[in-house]
Protein backbone atom coordinates (compact mmCIF):
# COMPACT_ATOMS: atom_id res chain seq x y z
CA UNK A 1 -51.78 -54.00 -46.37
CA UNK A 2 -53.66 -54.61 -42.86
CA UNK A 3 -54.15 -58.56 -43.32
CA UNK A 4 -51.29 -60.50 -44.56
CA UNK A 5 -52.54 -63.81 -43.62
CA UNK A 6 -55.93 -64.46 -44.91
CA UNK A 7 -56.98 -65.24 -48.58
CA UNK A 8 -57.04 -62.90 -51.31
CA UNK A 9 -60.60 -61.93 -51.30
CA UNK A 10 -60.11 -60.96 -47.42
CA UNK A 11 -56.88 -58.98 -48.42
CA UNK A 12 -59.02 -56.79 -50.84
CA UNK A 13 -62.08 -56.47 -48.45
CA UNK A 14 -59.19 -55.05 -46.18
CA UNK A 15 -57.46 -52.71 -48.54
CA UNK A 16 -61.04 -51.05 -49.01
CA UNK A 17 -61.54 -50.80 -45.26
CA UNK A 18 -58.57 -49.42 -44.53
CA UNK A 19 -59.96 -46.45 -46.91
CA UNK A 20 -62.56 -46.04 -44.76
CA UNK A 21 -61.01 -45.67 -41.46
CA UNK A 22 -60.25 -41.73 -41.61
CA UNK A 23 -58.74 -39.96 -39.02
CA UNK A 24 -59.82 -37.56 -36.09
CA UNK A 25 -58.82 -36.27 -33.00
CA UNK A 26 -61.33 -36.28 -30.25
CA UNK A 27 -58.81 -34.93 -27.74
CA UNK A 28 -57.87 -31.41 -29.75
CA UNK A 29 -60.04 -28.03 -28.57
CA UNK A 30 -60.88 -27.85 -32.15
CA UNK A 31 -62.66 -31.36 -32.37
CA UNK A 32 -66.07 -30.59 -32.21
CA UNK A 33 -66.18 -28.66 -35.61
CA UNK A 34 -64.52 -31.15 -36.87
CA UNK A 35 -66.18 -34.58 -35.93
CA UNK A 36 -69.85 -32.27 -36.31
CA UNK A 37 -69.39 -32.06 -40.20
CA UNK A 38 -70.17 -36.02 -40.25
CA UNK A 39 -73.60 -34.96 -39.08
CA UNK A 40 -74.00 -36.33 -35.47
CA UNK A 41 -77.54 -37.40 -35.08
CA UNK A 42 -78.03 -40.85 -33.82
CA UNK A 43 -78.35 -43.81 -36.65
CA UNK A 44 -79.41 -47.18 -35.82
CA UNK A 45 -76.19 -49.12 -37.18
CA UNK A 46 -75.40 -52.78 -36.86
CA UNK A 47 -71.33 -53.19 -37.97
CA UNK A 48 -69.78 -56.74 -38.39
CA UNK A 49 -66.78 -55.47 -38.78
CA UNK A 50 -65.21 -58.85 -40.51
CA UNK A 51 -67.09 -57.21 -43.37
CA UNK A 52 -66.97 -53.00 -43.41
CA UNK A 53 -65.82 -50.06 -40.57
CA UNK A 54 -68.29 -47.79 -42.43
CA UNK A 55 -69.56 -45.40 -39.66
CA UNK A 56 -66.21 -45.86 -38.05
CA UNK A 57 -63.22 -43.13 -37.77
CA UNK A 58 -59.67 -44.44 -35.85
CA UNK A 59 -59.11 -41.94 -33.17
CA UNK A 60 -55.55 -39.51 -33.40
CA UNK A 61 -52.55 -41.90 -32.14
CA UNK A 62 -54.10 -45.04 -33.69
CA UNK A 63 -52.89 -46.23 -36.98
CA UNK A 64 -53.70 -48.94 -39.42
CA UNK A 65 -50.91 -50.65 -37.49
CA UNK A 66 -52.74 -50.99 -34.42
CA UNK A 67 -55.52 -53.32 -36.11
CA UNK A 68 -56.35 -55.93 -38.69
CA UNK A 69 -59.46 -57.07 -40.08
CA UNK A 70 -60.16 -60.96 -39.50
CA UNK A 71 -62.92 -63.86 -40.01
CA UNK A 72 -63.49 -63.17 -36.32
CA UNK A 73 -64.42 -59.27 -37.04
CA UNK A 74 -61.47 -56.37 -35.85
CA UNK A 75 -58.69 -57.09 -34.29
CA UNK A 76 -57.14 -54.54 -31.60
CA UNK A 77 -53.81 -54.60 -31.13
CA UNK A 78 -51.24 -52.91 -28.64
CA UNK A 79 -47.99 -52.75 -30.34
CA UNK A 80 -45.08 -53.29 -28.19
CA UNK A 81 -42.95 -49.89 -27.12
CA UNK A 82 -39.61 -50.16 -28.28
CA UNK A 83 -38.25 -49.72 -24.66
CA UNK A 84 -39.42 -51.28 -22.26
CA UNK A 85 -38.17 -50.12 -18.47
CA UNK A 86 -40.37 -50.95 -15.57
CA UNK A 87 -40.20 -48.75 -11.85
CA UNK A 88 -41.51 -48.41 -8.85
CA UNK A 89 -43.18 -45.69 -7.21
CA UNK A 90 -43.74 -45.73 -3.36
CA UNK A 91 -47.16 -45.28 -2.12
CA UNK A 92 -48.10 -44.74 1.52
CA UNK A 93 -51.48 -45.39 2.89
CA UNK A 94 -51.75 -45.16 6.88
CA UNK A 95 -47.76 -45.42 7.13
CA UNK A 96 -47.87 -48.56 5.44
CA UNK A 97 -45.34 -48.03 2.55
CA UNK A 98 -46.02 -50.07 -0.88
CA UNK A 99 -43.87 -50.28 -3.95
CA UNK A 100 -46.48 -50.21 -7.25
CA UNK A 101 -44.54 -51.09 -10.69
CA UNK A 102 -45.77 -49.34 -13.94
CA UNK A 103 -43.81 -49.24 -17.45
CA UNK A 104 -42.17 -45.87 -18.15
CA UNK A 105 -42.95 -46.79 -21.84
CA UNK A 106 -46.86 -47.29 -23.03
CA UNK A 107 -47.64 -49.74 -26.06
CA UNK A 108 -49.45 -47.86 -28.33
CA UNK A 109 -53.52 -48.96 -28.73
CA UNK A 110 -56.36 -48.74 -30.43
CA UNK A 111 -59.64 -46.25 -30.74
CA UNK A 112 -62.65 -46.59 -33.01
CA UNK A 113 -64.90 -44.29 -32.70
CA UNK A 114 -68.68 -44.09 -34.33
CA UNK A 115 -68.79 -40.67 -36.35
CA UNK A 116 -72.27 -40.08 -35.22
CA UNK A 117 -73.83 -39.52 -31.37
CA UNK A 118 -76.86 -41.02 -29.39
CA UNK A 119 -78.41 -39.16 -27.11
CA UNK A 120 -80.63 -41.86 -24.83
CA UNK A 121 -80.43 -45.39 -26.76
CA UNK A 122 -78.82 -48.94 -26.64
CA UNK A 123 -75.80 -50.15 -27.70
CA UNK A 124 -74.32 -53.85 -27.97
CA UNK A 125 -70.58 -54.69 -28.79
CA UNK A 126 -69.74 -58.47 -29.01
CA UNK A 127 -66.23 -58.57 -27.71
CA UNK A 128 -63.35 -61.09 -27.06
CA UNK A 129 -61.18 -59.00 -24.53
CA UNK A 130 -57.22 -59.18 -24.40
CA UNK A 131 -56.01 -62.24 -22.02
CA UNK A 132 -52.51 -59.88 -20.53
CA UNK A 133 -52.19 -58.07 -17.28
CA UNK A 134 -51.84 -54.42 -18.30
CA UNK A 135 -53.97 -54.20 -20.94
CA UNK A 136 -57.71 -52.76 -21.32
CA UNK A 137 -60.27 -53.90 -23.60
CA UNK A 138 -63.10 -51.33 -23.52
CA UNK A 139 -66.74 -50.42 -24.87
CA UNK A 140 -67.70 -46.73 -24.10
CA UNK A 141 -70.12 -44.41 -24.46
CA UNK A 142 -68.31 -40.69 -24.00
CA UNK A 143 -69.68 -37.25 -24.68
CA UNK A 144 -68.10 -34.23 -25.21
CA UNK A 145 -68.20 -32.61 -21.63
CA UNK A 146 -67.22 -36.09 -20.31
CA UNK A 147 -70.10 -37.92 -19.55
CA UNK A 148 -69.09 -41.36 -19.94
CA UNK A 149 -70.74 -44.87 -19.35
CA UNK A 150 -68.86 -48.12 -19.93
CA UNK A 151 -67.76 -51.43 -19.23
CA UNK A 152 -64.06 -51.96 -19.13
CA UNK A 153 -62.47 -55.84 -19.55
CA UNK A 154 -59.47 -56.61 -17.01
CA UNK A 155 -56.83 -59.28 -18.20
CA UNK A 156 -54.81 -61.36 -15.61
CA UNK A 157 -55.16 -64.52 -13.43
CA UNK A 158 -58.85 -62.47 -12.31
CA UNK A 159 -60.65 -62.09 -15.15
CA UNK A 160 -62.88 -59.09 -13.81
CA UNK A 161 -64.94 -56.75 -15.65
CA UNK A 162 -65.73 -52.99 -14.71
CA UNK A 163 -69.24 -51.40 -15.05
CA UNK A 164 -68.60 -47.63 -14.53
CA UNK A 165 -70.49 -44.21 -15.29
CA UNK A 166 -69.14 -40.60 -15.31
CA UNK A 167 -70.49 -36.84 -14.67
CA UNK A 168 -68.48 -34.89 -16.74
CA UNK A 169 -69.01 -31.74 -15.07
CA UNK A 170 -67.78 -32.79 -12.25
CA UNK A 171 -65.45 -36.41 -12.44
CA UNK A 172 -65.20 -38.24 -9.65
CA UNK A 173 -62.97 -41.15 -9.90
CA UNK A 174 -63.50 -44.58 -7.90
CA UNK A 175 -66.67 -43.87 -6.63
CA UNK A 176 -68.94 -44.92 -9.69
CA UNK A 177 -67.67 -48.05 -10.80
CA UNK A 178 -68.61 -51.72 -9.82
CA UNK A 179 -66.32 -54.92 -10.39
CA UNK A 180 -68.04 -58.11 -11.37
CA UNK A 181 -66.43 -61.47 -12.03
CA UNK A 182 -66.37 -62.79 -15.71
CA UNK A 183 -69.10 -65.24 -16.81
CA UNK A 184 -67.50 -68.89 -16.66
CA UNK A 185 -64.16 -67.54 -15.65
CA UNK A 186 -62.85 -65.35 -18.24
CA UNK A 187 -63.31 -63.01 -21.12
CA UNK A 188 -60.62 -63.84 -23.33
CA UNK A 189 -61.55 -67.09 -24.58
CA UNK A 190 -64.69 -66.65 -26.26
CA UNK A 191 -67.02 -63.93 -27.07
CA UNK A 192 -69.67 -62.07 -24.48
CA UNK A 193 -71.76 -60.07 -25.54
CA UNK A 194 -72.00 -56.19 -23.65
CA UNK A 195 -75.05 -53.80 -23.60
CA UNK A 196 -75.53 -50.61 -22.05
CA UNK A 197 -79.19 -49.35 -22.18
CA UNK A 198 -79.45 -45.45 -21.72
CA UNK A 199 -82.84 -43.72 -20.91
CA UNK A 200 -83.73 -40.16 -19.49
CA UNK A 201 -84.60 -42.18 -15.92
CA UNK A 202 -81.98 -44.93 -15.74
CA UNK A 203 -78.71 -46.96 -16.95
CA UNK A 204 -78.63 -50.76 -17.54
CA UNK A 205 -75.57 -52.70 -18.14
CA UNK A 206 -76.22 -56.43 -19.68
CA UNK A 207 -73.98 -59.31 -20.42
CA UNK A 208 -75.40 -62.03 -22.41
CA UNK A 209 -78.99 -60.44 -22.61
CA UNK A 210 -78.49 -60.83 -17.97
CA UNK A 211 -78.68 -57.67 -16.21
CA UNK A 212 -75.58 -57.01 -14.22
CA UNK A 213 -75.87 -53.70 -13.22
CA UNK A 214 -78.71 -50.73 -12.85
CA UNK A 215 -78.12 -46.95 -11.58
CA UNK A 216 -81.27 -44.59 -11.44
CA UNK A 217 -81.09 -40.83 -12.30
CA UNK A 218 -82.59 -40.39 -8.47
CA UNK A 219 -79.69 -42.90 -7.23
CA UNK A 220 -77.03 -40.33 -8.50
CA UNK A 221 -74.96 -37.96 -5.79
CA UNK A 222 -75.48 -34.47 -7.17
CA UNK A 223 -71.90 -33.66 -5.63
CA UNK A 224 -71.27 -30.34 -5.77
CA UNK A 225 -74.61 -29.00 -7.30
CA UNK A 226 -78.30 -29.70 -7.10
CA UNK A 227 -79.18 -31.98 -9.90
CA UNK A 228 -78.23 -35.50 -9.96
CA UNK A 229 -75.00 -36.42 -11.44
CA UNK A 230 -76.28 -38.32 -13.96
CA UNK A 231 -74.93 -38.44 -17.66
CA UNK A 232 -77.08 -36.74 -20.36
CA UNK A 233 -74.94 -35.14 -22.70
CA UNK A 234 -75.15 -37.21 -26.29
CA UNK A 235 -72.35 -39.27 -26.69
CA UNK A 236 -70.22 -41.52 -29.53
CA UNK A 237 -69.63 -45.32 -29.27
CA UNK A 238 -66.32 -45.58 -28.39
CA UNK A 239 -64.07 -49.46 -28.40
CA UNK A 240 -60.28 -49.58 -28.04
CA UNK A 241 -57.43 -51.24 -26.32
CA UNK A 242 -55.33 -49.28 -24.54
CA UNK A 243 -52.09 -50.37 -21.95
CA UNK A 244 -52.87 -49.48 -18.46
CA UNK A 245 -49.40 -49.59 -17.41
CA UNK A 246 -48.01 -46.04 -17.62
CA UNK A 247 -49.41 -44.99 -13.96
CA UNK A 248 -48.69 -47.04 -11.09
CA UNK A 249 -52.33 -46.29 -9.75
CA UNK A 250 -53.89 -47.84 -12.93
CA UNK A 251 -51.75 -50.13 -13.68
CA UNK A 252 -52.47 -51.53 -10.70
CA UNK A 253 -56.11 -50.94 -11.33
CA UNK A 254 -55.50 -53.14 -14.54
CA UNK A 255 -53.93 -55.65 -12.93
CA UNK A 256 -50.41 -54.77 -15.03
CA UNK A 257 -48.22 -53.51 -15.61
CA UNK A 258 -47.84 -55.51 -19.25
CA UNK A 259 -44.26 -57.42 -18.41
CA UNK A 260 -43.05 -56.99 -22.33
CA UNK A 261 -40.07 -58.73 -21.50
CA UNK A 262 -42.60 -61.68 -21.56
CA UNK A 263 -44.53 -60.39 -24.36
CA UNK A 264 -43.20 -60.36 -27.73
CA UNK A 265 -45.85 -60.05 -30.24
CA UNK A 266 -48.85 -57.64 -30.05
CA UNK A 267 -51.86 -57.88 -27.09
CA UNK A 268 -55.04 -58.39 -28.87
CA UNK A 269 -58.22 -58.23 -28.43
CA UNK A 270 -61.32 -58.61 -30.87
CA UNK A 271 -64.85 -56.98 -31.44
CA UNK A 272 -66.85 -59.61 -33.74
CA UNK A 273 -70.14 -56.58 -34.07
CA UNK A 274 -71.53 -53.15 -32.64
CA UNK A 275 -74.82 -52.75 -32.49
CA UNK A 276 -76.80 -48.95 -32.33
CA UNK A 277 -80.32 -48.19 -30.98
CA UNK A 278 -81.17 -44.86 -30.97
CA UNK A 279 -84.11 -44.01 -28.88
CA UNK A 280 -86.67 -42.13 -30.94
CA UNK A 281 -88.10 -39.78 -28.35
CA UNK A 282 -84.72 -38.10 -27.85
CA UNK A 283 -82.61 -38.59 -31.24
């Protein structure tokens, strides 16, 4: 049973969801035959998930475990490891040693993916983010050859929030993304609401309806080739929660590692609805 403490009518709702939530693995060379059979092609869908995760499939390594559904819509969870060791690992940068701590151990997280892609589009998630160092609440747009845009939610005394695209033939890391401060402080204690709007010419990323963040297609290094690094591939609507702690490069990035010795129950994070566009002219 996924919800033990709501009332009976929630507990059934849930028992029926938990039906729905089928199983793939996005990270297998097989995948694509297998995720293509839900027929791709782009479907405007609007999910509150307090009420269905039709259109939804939990990616391989998540489990009914690793969310609940709730009043407030799905709850992600990262389940505690059952060890917990934390180390060091020395890092030099211009002879200046530094010790960086990451867990040896990962809590295990969460993936939903959407079983069909947009290619060009808009999508909204309305997200409460987890509140621990370590841990990652993110909204995603990936494709197949690794084309990725996102926004990803830090946790930690600087509640920060990363706007970041990807070229999947050739992924450059730490060049693309932008930090921002959260709106009024943090985003774990209410909900924000996240857009990323995708066009042929340009990215957008929006918070509350307020442009944060636009890239061009002309604005794009074309790195190692002559066309603009620029994401085109069609892609799924990706959320999860996953623990940043098991490198010490990003779990430094995430502000972590999560100290479980402080942490007994699950980190959690919730996504109230997910809203799809598709753009007509391309889908």
């Amino acid at each position: 049973m996924l919800v033990s403490y709501i009332s009976a009518g929630l507990l059934l709702v849930s028992s029926a969801l938990t039906v729905q939530a089928r199983y793939i693995d996005y990270n297998v060379a097989a995948s694509p035959a297998l995720y293509r059979r839900e027929n791709p092609g782009c479907k405007n869908m609007n999910t509150n998930f307090a009420e269905t995760t039709e259109g939804w499939v939990l990616q391989r390594g998540s489990t009914e475990e690793t969310y609940d559904i709730t009043p407030d819509g799905l709850q992600m969870k990262i389940l505690k490891p059952s060890e917990y060791n934390s180390k060091y690992e020395a890092l030099t940068d211009n002879n200046t040693p530094e010790r960086l701590r990451y867990n040896k151990f990962e809590g295990r997280g969460f993936t939903f993916n959407a079983t069909t892609y947009m290619q060009y589009g808009k999508f909204t998630a309305t997200v409460k983010s987890a509140k621990v160092p370590g841990a990652v609440t993110a909204v995603i747009l990936i494709a197949d050859n690794g084309d990725e845009l996102d926004f990803e939610l830090l946790g930690g005394p600087a509640q920060q929030i990363t706007s970041n695209y990807f070229y999947g033939p050739h992924i450059v890391y730490g060049e693309n993304g932008e930090v921002i401060d959260a709106p009024q402080g943090n985003v774990y204690d209410q909900f924000y609401t996240y857009s990323i709007e995708w066009s042929p010419e340009k990215i957008i990323w929006k918070i509350d309806g307020k442009e944060i963040r636009t890239v061009t297609r002309e604005q794009t290094d074309p790195k190692n080739g002559s066309e603009p690094a620029y994401p085109t591939h069609a892609a799924r609507v990706q959320i999860g929660l996953w623990d940043g702690s098991g490198a010490s490069g990003t779990a430094q990035w995430a502000r972590g590692p999560i100290d479980w010795s402080k942490q007994d129950e699950p980190v959690t994070a919730y996504v109230k609805n997910v809203v799809i566009d598709c753009d007509p002219l391309h889908n």
